[in-house]
PDB file of N, CA and C in Angstrom:
ATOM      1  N   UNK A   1      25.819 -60.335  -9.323  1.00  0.00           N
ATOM      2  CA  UNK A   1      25.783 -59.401  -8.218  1.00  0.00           C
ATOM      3  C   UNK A   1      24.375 -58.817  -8.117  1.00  0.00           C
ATOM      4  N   UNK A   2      23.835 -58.592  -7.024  1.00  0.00           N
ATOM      5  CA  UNK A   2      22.305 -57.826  -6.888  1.00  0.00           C
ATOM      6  C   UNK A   2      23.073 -57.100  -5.749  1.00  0.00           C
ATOM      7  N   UNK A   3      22.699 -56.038  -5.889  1.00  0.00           N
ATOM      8  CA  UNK A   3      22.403 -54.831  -5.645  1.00  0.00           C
ATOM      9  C   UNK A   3      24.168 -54.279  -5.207  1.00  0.00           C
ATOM     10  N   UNK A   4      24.743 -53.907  -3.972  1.00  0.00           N
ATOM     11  CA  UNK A   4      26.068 -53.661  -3.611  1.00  0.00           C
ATOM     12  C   UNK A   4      26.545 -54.689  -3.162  1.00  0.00           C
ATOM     13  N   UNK A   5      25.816 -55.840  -2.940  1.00  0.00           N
ATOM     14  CA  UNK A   5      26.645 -57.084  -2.429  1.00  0.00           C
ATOM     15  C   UNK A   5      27.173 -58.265  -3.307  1.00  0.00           C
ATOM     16  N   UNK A   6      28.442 -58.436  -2.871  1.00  0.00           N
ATOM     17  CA  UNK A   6      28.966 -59.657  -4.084  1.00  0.00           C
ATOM     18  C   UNK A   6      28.363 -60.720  -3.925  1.00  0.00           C
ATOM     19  N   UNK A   7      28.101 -61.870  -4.988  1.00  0.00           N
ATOM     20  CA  UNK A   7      27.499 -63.223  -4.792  1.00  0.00           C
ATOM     21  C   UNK A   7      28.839 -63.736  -5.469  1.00  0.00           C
ATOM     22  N   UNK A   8      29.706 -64.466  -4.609  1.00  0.00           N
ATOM     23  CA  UNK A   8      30.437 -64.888  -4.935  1.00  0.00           C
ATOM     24  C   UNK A   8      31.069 -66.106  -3.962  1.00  0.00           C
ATOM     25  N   UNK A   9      29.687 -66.791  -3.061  1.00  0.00           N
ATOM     26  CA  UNK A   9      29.915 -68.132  -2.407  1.00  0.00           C
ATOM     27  C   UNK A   9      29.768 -69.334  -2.992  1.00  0.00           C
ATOM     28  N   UNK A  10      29.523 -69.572  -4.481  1.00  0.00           N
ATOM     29  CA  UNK A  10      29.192 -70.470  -5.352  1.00  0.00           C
ATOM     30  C   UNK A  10      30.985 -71.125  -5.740  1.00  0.00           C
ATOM     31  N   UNK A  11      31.661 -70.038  -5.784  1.00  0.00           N
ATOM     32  CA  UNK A  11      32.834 -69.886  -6.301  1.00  0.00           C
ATOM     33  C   UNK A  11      34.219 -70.800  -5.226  1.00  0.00           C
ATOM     34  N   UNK A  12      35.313 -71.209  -6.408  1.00  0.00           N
ATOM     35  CA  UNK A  12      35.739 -72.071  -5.113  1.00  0.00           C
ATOM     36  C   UNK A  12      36.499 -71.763  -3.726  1.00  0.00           C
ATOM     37  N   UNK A  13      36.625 -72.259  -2.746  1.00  0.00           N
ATOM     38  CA  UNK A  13      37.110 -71.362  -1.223  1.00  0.00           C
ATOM     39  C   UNK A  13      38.462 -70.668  -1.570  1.00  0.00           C
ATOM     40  N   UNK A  14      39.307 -71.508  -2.378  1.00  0.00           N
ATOM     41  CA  UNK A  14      40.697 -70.967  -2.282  1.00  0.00           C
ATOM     42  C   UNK A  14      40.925 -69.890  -3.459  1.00  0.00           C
ATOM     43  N   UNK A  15      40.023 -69.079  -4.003  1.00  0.00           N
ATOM     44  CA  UNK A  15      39.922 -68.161  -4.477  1.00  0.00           C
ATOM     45  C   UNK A  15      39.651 -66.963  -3.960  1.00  0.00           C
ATOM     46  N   UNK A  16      40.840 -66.166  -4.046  1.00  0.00           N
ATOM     47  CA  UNK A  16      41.318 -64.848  -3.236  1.00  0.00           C
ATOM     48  C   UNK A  16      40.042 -63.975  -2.964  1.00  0.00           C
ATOM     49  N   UNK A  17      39.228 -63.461  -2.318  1.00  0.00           N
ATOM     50  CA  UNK A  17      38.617 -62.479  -2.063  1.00  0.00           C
ATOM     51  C   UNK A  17      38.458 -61.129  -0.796  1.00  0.00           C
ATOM     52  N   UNK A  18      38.171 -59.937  -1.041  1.00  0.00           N
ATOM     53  CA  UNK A  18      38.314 -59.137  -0.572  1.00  0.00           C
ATOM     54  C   UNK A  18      37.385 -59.396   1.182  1.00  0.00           C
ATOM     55  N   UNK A  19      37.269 -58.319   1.690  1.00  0.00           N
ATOM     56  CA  UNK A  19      36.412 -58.666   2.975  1.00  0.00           C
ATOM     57  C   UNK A  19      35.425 -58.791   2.984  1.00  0.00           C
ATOM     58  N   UNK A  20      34.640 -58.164   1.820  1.00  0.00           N
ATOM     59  CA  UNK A  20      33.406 -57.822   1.117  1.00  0.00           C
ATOM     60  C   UNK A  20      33.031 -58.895   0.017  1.00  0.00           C
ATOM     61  N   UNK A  21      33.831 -59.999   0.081  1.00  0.00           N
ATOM     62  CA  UNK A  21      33.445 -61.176  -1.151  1.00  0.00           C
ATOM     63  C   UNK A  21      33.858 -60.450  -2.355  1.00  0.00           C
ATOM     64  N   UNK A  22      34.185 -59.809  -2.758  1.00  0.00           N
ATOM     65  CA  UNK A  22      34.835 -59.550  -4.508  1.00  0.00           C
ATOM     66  C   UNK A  22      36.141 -59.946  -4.299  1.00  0.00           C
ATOM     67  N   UNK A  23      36.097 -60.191  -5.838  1.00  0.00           N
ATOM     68  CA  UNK A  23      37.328 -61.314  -5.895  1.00  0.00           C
ATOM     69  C   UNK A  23      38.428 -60.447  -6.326  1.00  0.00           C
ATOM     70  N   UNK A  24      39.709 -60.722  -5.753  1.00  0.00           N
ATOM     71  CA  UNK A  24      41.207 -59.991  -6.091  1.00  0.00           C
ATOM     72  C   UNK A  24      41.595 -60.536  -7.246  1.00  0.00           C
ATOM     73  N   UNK A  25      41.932 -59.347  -7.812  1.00  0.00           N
ATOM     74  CA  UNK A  25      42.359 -59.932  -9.611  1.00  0.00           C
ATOM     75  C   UNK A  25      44.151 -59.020  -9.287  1.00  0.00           C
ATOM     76  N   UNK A  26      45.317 -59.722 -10.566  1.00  0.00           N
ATOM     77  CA  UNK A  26      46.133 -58.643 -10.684  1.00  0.00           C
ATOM     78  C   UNK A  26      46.820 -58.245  -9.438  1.00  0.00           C
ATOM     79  N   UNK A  27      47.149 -57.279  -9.800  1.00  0.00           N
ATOM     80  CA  UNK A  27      48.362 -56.250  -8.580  1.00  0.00           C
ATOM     81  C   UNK A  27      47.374 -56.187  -7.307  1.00  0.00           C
ATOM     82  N   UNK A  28      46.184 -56.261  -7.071  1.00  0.00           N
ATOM     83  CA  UNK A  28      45.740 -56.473  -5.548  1.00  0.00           C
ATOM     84  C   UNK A  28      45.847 -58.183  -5.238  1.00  0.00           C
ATOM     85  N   UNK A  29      45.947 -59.075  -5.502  1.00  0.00           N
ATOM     86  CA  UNK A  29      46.478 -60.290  -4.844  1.00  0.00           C
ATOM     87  C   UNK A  29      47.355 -60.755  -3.968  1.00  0.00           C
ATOM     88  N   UNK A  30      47.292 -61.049  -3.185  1.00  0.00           N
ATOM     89  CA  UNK A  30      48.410 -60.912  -2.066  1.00  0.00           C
ATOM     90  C   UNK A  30      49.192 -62.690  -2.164  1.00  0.00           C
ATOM     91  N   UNK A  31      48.590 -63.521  -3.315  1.00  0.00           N
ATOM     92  CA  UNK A  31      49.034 -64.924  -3.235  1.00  0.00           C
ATOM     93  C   UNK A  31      49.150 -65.084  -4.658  1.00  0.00           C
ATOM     94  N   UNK A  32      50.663 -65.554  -5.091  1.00  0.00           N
ATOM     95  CA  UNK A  32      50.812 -65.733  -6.450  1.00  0.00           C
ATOM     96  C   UNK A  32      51.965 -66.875  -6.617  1.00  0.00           C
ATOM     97  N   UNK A  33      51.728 -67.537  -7.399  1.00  0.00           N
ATOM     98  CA  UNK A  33      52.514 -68.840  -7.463  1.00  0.00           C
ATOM     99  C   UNK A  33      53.515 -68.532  -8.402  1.00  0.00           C
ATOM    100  N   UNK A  34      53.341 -68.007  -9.370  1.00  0.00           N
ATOM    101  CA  UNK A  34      53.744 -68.218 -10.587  1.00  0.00           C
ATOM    102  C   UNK A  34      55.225 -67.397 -10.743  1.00  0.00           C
ATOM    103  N   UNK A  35      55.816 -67.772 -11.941  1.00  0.00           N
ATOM    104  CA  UNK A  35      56.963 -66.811 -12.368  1.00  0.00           C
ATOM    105  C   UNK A  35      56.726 -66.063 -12.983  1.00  0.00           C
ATOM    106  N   UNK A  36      55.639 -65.563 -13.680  1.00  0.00           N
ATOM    107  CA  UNK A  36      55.039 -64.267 -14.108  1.00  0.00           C
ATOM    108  C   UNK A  36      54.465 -63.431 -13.583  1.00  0.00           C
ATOM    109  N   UNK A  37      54.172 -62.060 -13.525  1.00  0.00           N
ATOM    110  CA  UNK A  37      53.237 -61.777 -12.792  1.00  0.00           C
ATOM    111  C   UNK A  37      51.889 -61.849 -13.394  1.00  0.00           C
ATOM    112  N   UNK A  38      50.824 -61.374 -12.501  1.00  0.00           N
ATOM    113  CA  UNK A  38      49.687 -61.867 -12.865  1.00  0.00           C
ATOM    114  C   UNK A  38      48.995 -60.822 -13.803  1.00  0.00           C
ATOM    115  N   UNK A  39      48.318 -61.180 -14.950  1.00  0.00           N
ATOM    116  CA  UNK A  39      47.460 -60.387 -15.671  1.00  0.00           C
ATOM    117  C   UNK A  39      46.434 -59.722 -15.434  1.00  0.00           C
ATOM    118  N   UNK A  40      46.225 -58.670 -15.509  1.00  0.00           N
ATOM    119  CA  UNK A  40      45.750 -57.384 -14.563  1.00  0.00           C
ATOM    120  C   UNK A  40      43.931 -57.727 -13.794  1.00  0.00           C
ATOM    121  N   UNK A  41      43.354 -58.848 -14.766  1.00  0.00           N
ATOM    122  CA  UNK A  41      42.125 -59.177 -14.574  1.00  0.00           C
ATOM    123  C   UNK A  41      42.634 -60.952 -14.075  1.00  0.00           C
ATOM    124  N   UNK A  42      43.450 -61.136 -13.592  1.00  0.00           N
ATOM    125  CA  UNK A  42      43.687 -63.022 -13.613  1.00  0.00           C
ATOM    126  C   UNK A  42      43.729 -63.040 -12.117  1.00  0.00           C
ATOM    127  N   UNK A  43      42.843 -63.633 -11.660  1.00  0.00           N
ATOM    128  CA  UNK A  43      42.622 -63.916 -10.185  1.00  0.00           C
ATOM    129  C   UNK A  43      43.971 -65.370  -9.881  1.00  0.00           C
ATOM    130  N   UNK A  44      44.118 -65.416  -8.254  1.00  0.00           N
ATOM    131  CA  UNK A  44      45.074 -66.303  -7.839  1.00  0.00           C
ATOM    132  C   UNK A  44      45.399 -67.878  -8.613  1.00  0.00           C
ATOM    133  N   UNK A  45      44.134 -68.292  -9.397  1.00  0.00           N
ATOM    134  CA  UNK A  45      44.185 -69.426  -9.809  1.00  0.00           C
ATOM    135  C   UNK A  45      44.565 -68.802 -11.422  1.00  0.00           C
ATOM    136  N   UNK A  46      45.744 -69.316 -11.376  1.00  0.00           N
ATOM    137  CA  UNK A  46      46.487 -68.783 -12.879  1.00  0.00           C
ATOM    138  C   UNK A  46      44.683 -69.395 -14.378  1.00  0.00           C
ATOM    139  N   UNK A  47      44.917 -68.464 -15.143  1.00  0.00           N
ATOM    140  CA  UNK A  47      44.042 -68.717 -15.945  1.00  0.00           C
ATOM    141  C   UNK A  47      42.661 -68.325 -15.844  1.00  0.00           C
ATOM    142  N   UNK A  48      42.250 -68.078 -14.664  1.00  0.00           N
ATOM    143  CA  UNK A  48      40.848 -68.061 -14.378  1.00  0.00           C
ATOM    144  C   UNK A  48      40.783 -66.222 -14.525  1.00  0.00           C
ATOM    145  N   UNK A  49      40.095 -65.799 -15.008  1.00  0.00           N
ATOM    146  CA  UNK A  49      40.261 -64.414 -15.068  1.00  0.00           C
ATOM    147  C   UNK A  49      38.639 -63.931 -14.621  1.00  0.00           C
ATOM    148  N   UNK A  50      38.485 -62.875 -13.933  1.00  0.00           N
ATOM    149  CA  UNK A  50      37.099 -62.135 -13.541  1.00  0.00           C
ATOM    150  C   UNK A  50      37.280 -60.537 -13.943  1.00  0.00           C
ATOM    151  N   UNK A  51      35.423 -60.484 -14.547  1.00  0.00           N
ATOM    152  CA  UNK A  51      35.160 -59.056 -14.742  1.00  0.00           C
ATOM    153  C   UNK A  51      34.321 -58.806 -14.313  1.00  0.00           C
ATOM    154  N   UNK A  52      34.015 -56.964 -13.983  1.00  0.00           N
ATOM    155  CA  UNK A  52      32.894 -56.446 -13.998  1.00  0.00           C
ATOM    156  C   UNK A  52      32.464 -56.449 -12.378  1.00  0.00           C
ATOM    157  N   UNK A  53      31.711 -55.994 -12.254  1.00  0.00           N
ATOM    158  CA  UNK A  53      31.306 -55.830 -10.672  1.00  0.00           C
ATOM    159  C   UNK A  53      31.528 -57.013  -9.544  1.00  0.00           C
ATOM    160  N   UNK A  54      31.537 -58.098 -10.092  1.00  0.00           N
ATOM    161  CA  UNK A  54      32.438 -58.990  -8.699  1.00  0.00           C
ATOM    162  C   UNK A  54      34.005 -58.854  -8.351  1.00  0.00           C
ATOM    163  N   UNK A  55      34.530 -58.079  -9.550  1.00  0.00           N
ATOM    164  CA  UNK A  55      35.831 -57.891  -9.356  1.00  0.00           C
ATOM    165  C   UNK A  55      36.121 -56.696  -7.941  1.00  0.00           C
ATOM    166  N   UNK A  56      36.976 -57.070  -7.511  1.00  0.00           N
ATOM    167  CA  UNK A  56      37.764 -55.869  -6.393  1.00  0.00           C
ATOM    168  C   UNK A  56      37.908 -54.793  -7.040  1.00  0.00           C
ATOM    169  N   UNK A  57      37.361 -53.399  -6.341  1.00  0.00           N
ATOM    170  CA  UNK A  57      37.569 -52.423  -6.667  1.00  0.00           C
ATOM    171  C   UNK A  57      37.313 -52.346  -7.749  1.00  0.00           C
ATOM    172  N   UNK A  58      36.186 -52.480  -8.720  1.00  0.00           N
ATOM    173  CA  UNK A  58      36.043 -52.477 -10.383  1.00  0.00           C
ATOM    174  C   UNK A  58      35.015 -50.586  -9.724  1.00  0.00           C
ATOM    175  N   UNK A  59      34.978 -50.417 -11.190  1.00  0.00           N
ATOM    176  CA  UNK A  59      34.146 -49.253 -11.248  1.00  0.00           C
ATOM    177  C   UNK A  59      32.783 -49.212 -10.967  1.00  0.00           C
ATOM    178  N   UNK A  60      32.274 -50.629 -10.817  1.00  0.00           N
ATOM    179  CA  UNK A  60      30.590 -50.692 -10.818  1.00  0.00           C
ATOM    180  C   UNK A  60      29.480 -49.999 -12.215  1.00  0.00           C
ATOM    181  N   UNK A  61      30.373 -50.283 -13.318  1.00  0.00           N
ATOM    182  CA  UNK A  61      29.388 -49.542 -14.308  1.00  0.00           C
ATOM    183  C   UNK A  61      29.295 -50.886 -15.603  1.00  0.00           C
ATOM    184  N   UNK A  62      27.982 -50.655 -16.309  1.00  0.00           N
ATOM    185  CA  UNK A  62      27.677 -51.821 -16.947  1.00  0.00           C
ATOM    186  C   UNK A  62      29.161 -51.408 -18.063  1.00  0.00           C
ATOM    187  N   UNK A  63      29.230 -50.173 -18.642  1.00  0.00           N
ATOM    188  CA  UNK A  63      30.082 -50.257 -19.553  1.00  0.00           C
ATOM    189  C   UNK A  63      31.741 -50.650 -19.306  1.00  0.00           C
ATOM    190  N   UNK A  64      32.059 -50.502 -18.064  1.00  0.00           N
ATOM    191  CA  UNK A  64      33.315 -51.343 -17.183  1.00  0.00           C
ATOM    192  C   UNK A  64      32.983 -52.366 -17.406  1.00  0.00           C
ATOM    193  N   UNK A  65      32.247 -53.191 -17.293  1.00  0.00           N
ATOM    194  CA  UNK A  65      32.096 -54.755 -16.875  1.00  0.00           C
ATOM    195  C   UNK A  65      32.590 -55.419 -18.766  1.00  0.00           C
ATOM    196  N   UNK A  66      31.197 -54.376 -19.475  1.00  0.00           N
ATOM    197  CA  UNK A  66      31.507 -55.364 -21.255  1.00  0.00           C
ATOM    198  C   UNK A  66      33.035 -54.396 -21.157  1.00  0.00           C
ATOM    199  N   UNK A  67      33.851 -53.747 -21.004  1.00  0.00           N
ATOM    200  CA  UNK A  67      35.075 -53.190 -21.235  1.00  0.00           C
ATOM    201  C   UNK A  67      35.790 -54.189 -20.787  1.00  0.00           C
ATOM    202  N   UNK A  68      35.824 -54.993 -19.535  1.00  0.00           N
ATOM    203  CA  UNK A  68      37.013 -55.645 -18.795  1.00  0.00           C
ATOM    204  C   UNK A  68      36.602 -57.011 -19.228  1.00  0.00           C
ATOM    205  N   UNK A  69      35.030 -57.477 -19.571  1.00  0.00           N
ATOM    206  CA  UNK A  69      35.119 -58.426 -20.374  1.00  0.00           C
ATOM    207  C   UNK A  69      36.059 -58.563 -21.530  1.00  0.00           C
ATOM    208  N   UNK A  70      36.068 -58.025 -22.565  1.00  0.00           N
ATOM    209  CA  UNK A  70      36.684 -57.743 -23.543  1.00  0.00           C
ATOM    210  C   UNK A  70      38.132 -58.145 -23.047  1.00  0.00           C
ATOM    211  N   UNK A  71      38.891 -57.292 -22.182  1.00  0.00           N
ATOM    212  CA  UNK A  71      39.799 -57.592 -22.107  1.00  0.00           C
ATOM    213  C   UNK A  71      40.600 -58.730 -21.213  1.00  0.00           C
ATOM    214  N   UNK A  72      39.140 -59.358 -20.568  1.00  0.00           N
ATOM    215  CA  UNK A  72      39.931 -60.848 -20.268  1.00  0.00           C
ATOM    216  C   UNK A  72      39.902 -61.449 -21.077  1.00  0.00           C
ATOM    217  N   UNK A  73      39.357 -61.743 -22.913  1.00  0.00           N
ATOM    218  CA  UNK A  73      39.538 -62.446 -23.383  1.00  0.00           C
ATOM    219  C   UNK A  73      40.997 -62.413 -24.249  1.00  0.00           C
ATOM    220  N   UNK A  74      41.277 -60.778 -24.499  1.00  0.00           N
ATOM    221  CA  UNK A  74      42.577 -61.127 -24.831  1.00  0.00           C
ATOM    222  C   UNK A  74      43.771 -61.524 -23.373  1.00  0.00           C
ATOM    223  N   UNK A  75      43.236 -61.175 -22.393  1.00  0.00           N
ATOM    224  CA  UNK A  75      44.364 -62.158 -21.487  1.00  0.00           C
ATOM    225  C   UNK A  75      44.036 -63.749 -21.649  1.00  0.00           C
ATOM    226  N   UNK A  76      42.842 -64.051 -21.380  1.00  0.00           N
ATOM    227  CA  UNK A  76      42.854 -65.323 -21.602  1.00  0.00           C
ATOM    228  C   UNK A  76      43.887 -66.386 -22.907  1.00  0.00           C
ATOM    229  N   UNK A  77      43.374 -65.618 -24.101  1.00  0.00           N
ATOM    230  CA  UNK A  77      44.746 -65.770 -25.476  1.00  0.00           C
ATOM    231  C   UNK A  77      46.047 -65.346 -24.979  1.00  0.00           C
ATOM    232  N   UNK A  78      46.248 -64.537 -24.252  1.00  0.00           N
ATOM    233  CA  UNK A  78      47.775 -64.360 -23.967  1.00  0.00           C
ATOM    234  C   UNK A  78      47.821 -65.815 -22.977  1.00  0.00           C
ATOM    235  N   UNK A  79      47.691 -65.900 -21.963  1.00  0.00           N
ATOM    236  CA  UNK A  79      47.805 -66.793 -20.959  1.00  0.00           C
ATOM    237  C   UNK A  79      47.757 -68.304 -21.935  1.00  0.00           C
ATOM    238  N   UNK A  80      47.100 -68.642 -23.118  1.00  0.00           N
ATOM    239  CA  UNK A  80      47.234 -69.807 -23.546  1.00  0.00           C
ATOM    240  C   UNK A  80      48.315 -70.144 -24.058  1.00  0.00           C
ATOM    241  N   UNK A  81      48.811 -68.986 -24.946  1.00  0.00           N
ATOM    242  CA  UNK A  81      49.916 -68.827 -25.760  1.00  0.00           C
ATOM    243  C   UNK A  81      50.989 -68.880 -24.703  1.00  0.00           C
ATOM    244  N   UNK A  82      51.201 -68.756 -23.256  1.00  0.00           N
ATOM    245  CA  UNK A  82      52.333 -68.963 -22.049  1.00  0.00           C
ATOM    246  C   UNK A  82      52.195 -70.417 -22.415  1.00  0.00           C
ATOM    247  N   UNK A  83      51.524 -71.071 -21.861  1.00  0.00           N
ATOM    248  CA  UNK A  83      51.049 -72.739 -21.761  1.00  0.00           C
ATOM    249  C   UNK A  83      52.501 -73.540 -22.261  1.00  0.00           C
ATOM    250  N   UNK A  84      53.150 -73.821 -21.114  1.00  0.00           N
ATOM    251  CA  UNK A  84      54.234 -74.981 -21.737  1.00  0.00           C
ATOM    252  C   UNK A  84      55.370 -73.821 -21.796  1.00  0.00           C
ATOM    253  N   UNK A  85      55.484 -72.485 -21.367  1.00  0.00           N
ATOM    254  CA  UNK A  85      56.786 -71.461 -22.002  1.00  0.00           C
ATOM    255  C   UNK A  85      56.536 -71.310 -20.098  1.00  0.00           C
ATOM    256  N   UNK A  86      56.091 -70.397 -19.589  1.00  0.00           N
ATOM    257  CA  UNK A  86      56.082 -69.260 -18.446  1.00  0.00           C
ATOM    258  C   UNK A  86      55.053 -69.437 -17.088  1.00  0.00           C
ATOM    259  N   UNK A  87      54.291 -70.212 -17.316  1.00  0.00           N
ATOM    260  CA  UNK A  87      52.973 -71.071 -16.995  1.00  0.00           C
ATOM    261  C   UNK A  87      52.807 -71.713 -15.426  1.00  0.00           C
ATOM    262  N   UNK A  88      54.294 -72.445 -15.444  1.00  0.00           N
ATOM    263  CA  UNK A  88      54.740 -73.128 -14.559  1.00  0.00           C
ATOM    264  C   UNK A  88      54.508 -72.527 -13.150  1.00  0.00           C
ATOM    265  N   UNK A  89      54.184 -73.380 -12.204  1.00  0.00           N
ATOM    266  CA  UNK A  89      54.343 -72.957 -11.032  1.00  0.00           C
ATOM    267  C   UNK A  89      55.345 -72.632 -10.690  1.00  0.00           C
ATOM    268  N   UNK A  90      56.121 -71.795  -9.515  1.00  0.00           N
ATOM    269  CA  UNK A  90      57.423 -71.944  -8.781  1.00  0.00           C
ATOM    270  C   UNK A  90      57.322 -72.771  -7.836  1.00  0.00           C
ATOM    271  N   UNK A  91      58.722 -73.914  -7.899  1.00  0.00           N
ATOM    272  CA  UNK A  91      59.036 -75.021  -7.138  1.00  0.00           C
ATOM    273  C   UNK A  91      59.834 -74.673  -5.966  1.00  0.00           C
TER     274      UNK A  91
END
C-alpha cells in the first residue's frame, strides 16, 4: 500500500474487494462457499488469508498489520488442520 490507496490490482479478479480496492476478509464478505464460516482474516478464496492495511476496514497502524499477521498464521494452521474434515465446498 503507498500512501491511502490500496494496491491490490496484481491480485486475482475474483477476489472480493471493497469499492476502494481493499480486500473483504471474514464477516464483511458478502460471497462464501463453504460450510464453515469464514476465519475472521480469510478472504472469499477459502485459505488465502490477508493482513494489515490492504485489508477492509483494518486499523491502518504498523502494529495492526504485525498483530493480524500473527494471527493469520494461526488461522492458516487452523484451516490446514480442516483439510479433508470441513473444507469442502457446498454442493
Amino acid at each position: 500500500m503507498i500512501g491511502a490507496k490500496a494496491n491490490t490490482n496484481w491480485l486475482p479478479d475474483g477476489l472480493q474487494r471493497d469499492q476502494n480496492g481493499y480486500v473483504c476478509t471474514g464477516r464483511d464478505l458478502e460471497f462464501w462457499q463453504q460450510r464453515r464460516p469464514p476465519f475472521l482474516l480469510e478472504t472469499n478464496f477459502p485459505g488465502l488469508f490477508c493482513a494489515g492495511d490492504v485489508r477492509h476496514d483494518s486499523i491502518k497502524r504498523v502494529s495492526s498489520g504485525v498483530g493480524e499477521g500473527s494471527m493469520a498464521i494461526a488461522f492458516v494452521h487452523q484451516y490446514l488442520a480442516l483439510q479433508g474434515k470441513d473444507a469442502r465446498p457446498i454442493t
